[in-house]
N, C-alpha and C. Protein backbone atom coordinates (compact mmCIF):
# COMPACT_ATOMS: atom_id res chain seq x y z
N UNK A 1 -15.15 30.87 -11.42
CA UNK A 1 -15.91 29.67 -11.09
C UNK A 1 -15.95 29.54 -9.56
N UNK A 2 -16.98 29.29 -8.99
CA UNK A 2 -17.03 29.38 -7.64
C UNK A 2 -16.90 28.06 -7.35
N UNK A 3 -16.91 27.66 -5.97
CA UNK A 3 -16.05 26.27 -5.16
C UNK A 3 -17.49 26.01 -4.80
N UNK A 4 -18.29 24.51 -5.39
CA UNK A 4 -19.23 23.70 -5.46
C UNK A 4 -18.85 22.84 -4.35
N UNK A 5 -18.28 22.58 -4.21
CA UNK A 5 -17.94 21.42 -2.74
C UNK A 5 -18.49 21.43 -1.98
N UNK A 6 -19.73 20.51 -1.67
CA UNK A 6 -20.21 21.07 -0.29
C UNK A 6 -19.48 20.33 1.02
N UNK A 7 -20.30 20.31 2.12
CA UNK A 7 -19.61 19.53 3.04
C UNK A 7 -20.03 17.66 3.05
N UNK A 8 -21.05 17.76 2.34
CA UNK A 8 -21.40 16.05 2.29
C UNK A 8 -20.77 15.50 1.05
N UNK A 9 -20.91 16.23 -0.11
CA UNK A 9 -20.09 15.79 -1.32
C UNK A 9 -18.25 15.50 -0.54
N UNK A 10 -17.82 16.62 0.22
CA UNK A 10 -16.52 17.00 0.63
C UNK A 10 -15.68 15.55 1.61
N UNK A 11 -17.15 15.00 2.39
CA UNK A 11 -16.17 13.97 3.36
C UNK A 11 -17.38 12.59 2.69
N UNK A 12 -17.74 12.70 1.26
CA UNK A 12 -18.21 11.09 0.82
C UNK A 12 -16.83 11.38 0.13
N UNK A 13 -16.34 12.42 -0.76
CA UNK A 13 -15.41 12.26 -1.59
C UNK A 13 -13.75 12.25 -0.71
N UNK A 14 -13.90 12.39 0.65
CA UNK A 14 -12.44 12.12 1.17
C UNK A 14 -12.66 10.66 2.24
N UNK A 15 -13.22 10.30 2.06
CA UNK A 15 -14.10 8.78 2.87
C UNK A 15 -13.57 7.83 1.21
N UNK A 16 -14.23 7.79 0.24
CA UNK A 16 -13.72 7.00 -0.82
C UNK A 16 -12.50 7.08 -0.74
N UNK A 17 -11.69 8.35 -1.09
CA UNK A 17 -10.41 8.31 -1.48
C UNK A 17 -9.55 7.79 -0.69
N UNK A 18 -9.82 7.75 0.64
CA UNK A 18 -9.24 7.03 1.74
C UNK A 18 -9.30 5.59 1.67
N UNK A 19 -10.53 4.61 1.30
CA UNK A 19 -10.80 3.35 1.04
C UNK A 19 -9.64 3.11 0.24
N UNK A 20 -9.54 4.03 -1.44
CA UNK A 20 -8.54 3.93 -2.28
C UNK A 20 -7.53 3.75 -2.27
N UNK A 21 -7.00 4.56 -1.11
CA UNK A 21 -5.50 4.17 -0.73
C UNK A 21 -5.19 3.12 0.15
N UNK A 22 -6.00 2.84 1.26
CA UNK A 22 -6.08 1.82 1.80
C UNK A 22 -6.12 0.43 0.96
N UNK A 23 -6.98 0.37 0.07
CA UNK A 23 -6.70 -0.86 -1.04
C UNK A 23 -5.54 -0.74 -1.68
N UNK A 24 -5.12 0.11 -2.25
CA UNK A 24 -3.70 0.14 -2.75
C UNK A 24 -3.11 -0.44 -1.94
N UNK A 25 -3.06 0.04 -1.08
CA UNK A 25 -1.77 -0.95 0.61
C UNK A 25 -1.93 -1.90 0.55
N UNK A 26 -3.10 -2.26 0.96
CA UNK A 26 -3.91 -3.80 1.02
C UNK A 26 -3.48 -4.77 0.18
N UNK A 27 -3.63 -4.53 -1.47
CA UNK A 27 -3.74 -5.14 -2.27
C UNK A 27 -3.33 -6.39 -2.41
N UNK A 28 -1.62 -6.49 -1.82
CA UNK A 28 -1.31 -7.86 -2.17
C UNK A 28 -1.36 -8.85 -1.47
N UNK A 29 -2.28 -8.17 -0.33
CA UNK A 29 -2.86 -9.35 0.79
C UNK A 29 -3.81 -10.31 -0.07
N UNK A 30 -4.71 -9.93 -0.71
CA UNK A 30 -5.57 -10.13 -1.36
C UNK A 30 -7.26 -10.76 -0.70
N UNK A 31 -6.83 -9.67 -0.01
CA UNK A 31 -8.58 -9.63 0.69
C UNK A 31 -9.18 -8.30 0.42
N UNK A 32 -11.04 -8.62 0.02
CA UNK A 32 -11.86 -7.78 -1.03
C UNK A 32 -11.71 -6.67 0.00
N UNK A 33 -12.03 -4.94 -0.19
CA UNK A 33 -12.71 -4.48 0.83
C UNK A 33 -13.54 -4.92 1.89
N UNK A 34 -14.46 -5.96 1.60
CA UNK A 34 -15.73 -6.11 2.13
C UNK A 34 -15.51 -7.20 3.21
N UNK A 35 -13.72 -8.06 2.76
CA UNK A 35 -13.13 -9.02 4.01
C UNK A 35 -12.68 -8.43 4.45
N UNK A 36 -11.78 -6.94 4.51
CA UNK A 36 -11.24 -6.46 5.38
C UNK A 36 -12.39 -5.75 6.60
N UNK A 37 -13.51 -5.27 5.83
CA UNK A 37 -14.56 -4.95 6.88
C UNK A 37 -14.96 -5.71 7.98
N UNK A 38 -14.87 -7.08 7.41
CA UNK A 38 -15.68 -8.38 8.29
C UNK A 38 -14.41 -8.14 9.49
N UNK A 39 -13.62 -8.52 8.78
CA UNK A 39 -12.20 -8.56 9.59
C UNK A 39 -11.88 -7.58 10.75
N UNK A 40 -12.12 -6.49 10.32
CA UNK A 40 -12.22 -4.92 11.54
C UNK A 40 -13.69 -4.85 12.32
N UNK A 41 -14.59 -5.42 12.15
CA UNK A 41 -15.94 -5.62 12.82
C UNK A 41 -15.77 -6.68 13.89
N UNK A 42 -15.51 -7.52 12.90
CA UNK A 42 -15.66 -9.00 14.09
C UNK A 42 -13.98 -9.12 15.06
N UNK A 43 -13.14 -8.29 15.24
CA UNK A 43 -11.82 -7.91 15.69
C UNK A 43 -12.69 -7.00 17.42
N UNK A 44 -13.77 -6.48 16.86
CA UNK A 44 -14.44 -5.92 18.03
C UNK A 44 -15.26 -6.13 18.44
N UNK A 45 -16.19 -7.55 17.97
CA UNK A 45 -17.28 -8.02 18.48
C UNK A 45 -17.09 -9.99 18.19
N UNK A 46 -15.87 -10.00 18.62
CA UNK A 46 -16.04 -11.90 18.18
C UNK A 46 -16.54 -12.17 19.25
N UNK A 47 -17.30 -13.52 19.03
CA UNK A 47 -18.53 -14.18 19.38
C UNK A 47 -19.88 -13.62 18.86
N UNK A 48 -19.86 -13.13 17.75
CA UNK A 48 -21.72 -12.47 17.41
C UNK A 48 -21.97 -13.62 16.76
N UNK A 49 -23.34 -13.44 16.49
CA UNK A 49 -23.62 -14.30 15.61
C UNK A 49 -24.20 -13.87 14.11
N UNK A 50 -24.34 -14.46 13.24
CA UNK A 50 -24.18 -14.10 11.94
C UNK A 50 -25.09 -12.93 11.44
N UNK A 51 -26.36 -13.08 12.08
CA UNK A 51 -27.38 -11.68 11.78
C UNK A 51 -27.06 -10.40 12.34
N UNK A 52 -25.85 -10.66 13.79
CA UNK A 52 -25.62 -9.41 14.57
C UNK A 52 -24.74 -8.75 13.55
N UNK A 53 -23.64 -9.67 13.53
CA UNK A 53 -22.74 -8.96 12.00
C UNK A 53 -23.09 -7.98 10.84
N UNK A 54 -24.14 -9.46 10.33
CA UNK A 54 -24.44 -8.96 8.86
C UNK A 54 -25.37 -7.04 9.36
N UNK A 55 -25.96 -6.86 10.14
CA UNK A 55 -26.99 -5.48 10.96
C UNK A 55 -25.64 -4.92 10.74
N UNK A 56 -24.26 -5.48 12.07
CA UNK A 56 -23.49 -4.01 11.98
C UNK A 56 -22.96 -3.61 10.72
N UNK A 57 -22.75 -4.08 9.71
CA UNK A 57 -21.89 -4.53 8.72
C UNK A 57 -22.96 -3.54 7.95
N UNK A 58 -24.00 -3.77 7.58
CA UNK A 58 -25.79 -3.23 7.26
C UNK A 58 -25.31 -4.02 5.61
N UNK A 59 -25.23 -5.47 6.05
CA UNK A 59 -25.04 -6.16 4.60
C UNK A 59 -26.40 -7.13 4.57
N UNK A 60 -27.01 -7.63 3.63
CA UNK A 60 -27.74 -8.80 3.68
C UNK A 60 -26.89 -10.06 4.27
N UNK A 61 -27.97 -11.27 5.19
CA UNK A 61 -27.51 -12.20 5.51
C UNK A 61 -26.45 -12.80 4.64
N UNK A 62 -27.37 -13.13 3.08
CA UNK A 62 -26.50 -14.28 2.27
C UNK A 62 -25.10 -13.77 2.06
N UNK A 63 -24.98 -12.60 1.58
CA UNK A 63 -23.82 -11.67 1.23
C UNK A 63 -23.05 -12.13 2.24
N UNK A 64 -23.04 -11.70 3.26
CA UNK A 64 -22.48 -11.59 4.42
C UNK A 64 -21.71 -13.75 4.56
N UNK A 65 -22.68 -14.76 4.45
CA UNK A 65 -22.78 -15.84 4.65
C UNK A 65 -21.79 -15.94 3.82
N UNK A 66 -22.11 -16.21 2.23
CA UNK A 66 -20.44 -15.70 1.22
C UNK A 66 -19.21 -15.23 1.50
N UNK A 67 -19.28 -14.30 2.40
CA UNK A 67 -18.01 -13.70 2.66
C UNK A 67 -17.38 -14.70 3.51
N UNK A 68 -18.09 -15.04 4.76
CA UNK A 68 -17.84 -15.51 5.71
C UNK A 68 -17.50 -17.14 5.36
N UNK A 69 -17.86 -17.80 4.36
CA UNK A 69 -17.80 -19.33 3.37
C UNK A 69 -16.05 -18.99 3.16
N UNK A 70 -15.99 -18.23 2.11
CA UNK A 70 -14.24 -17.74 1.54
C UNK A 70 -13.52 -17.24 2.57
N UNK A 71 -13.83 -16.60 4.01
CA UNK A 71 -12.75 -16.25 4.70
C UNK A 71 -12.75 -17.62 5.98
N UNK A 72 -13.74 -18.68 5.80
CA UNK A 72 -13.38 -19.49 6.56
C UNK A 72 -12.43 -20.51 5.39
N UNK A 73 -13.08 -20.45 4.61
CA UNK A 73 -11.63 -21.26 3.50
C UNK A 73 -10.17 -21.25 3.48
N UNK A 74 -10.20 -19.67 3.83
CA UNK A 74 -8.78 -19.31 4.13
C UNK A 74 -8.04 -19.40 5.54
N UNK A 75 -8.67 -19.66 6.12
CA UNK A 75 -8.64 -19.98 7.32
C UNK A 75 -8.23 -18.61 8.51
N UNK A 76 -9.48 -17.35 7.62
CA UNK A 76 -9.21 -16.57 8.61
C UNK A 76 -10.47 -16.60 9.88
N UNK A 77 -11.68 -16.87 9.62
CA UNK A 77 -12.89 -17.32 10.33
C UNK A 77 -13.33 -18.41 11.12
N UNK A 78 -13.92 -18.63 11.75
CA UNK A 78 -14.07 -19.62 12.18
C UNK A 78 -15.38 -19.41 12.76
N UNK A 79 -16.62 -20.44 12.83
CA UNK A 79 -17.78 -20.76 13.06
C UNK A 79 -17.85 -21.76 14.13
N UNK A 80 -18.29 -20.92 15.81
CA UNK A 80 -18.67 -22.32 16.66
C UNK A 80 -20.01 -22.16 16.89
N UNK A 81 -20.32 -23.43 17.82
CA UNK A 81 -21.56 -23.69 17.93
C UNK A 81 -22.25 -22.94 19.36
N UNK A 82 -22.92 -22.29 19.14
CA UNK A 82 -23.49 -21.48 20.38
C UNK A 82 -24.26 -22.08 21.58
N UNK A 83 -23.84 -21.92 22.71
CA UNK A 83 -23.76 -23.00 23.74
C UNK A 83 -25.11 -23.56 24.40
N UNK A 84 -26.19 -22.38 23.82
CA UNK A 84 -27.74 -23.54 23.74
C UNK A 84 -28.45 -23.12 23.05
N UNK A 85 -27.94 -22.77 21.67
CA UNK A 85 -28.63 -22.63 20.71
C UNK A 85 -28.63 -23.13 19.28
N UNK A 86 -28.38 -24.42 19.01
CA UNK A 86 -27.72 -25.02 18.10
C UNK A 86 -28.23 -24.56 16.78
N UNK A 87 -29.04 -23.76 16.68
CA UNK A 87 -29.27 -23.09 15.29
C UNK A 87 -28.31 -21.64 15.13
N UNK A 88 -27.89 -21.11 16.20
CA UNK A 88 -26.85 -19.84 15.74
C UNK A 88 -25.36 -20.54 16.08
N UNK A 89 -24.33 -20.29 15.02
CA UNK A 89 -22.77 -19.93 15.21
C UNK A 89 -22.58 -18.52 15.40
N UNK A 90 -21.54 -18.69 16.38
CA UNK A 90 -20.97 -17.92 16.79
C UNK A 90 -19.60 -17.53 15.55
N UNK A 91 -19.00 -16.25 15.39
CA UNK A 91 -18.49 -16.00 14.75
C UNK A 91 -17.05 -15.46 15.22
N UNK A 92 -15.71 -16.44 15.08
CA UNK A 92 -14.12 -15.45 15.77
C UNK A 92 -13.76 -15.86 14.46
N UNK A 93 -12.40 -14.50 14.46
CA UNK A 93 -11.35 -14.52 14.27
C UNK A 93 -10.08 -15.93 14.65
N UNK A 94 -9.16 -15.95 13.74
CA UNK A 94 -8.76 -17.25 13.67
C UNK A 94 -7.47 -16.75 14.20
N UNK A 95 -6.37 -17.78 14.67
CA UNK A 95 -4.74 -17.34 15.10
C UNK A 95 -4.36 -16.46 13.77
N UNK A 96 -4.62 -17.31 12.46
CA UNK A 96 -3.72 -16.84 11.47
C UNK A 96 -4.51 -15.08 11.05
N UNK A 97 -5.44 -14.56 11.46
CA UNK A 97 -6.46 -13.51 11.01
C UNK A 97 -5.96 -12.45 11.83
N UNK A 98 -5.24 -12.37 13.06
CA UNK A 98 -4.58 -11.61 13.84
C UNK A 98 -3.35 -10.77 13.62
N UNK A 99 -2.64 -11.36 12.96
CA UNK A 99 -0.90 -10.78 12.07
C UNK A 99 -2.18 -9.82 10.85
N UNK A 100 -2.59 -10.00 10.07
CA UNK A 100 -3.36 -9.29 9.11
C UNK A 100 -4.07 -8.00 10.22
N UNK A 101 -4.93 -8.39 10.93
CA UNK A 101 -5.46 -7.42 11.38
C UNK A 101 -3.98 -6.01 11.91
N UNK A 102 -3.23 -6.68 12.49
CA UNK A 102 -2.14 -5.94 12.78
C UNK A 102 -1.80 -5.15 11.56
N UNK A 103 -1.67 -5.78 10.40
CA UNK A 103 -0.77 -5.23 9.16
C UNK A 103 -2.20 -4.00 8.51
N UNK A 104 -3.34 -4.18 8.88
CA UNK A 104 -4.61 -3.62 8.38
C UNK A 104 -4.51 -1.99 9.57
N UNK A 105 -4.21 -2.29 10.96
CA UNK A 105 -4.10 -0.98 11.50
C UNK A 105 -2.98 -0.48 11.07
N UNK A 106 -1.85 -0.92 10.84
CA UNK A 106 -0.49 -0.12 10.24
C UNK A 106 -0.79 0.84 8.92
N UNK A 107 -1.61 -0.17 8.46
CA UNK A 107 -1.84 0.45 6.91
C UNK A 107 -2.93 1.79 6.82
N UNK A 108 -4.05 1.42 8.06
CA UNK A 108 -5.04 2.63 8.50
C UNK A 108 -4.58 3.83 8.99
N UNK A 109 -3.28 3.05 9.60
CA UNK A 109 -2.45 4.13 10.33
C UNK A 109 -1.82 5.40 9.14
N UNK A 110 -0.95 4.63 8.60
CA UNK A 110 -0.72 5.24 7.53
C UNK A 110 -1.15 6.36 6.17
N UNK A 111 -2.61 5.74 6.32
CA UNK A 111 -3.53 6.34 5.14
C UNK A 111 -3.92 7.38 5.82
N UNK A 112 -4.25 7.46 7.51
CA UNK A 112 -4.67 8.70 8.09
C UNK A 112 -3.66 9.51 7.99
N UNK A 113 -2.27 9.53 8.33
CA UNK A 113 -1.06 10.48 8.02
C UNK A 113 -1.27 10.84 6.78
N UNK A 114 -1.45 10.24 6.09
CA UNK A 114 -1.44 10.54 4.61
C UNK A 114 -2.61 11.38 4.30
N UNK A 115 -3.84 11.25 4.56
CA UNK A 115 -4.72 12.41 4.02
C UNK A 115 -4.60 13.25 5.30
N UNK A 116 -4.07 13.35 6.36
CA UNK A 116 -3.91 14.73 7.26
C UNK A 116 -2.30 15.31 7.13
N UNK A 117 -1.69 15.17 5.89
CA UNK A 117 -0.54 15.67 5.64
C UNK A 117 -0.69 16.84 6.02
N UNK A 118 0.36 17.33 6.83
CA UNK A 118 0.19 19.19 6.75
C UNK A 118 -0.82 19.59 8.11
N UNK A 119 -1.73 19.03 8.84
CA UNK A 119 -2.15 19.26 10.06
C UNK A 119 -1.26 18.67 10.77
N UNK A 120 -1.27 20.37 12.12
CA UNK A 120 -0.92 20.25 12.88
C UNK A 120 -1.89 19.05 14.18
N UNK A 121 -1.03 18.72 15.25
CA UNK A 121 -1.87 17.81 16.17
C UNK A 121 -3.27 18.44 16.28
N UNK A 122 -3.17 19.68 16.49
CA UNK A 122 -4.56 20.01 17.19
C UNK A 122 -5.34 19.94 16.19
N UNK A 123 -5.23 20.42 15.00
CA UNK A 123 -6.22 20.16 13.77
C UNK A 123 -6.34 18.81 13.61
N UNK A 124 -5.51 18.14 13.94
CA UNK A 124 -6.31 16.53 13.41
C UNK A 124 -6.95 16.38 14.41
N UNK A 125 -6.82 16.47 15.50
CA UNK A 125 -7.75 16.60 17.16
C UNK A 125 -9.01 17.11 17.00
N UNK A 126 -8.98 18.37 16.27
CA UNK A 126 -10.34 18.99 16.42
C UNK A 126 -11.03 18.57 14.96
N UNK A 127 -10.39 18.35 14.26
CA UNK A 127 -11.34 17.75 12.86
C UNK A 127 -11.68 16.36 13.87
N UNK A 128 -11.14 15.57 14.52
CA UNK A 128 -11.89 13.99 15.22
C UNK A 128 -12.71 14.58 15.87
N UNK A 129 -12.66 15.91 16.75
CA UNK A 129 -14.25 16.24 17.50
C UNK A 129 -15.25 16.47 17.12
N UNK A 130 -14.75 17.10 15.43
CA UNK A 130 -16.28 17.98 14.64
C UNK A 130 -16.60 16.50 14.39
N UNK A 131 -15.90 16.45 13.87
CA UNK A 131 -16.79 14.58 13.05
C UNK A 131 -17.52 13.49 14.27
N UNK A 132 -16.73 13.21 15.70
CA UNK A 132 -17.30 13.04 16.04
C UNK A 132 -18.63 13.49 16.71
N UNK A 133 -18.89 14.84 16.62
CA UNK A 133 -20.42 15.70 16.93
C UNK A 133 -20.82 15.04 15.81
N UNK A 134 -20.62 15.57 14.64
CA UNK A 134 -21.25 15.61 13.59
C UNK A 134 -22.11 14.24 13.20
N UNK A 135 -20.96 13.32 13.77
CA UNK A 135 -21.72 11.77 13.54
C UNK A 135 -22.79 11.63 14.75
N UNK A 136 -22.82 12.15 15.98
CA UNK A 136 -23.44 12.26 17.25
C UNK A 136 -24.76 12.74 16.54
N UNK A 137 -24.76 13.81 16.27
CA UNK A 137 -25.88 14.63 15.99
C UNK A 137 -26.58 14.03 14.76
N UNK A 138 -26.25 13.76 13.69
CA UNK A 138 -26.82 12.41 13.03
C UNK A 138 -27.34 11.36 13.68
N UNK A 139 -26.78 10.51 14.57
CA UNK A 139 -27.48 9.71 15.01
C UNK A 139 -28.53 9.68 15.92
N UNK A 140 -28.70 10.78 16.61
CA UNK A 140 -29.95 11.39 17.04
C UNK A 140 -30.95 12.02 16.28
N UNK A 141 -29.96 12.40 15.04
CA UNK A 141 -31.11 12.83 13.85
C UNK A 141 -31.72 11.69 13.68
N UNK A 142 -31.74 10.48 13.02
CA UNK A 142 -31.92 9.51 12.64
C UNK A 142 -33.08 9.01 13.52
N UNK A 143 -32.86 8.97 14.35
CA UNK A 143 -34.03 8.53 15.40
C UNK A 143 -35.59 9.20 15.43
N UNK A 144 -35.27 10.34 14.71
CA UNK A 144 -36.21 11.62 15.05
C UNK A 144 -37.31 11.52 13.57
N UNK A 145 -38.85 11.25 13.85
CA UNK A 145 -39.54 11.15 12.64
C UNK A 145 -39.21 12.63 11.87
N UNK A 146 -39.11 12.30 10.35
CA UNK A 146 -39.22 13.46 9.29
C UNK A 146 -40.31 14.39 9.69
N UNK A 147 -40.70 15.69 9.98
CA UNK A 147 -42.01 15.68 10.13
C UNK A 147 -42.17 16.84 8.45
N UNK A 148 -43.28 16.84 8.03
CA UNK A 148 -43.67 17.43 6.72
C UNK A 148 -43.22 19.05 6.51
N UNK A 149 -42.92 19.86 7.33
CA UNK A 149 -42.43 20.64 7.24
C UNK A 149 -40.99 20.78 6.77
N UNK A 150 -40.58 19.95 7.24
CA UNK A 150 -38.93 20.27 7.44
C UNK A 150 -38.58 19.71 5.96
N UNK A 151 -38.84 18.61 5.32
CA UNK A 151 -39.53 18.28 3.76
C UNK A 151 -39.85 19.63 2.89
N UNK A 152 -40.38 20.13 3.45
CA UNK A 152 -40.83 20.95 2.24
C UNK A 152 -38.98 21.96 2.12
N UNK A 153 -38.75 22.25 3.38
CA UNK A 153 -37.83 23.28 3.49
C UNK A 153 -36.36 22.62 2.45
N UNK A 154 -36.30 21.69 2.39
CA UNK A 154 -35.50 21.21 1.93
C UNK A 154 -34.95 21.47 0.35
């Protein structure tokens, strides 16, 4: 039987499994995946406002508005008023949302040791360079119209 794995099947299926363990850790915090995302986004962009989010996030507004309803409940969010624009809030992180974010890189920390068991430094070094090309060169792909040829080749 020959080895079907390709390389996009290879890092969607080590990208999930990583989420997986990371929720396992997570778990008895009891915030969804999708609060811990808000949580690691807006940790690097507080003060956006709710549409900048929901774009980086690439969630719909309302979704996003939901999330952001239950994590201000909990009192990890917080919504101010934007200083001349009284139709956008601004979006931070709260005192109590900071100890979590801490316990969320420990746990990231962790899950990366854990699926690079067995690499040496430089291999985890140079697997972060391919990926970061790899994501580079994608995002310049992305920019670039399909043109009908390259379609057919596919």
């Amino acid at each position: 039987m020959t080895d079907t794995l390709t390389l996009g099947f290879a890092l969607h299926d080590s990208a999930r499994l990583m989420r997986k363990r990371f929720e396992q850790r997570a778990r008895h915090l009891g915030l969804t995946r999708s609060q811990w995302q808000v949580v690691a986004m807006l940790s690097k962009h507080e003060g956006i406002h709710q549409k900048g989010l929901a774009d980086l996030l690439e969630l719909e507004s309302i979704t996003l508005v939901r999330l952001l309803d239950k994590m201000a409940e909990r009192g990890l969010v917080e919504r101010r008023r934007h200083p001349t624009d009284r139709r956008l809030s601004l979006l931070f992180l709260t005192e109590q949302a900071h100890p979590l974010l801490e316990l969320m890189r420990e746990m990231g920390k962790a899950t990366r040791l854990e699926a690079t068991e067995g690499f040496s430094e430089e291999e985890r070094e140079l697997l972060l360079q391919m990926m970061r090309r790899m994501r580079s060169n994608l995002i310049e792909a992305c920019n670039l119209p399909i043109d009908e040829e390259s379609r057919r080749h596919d």
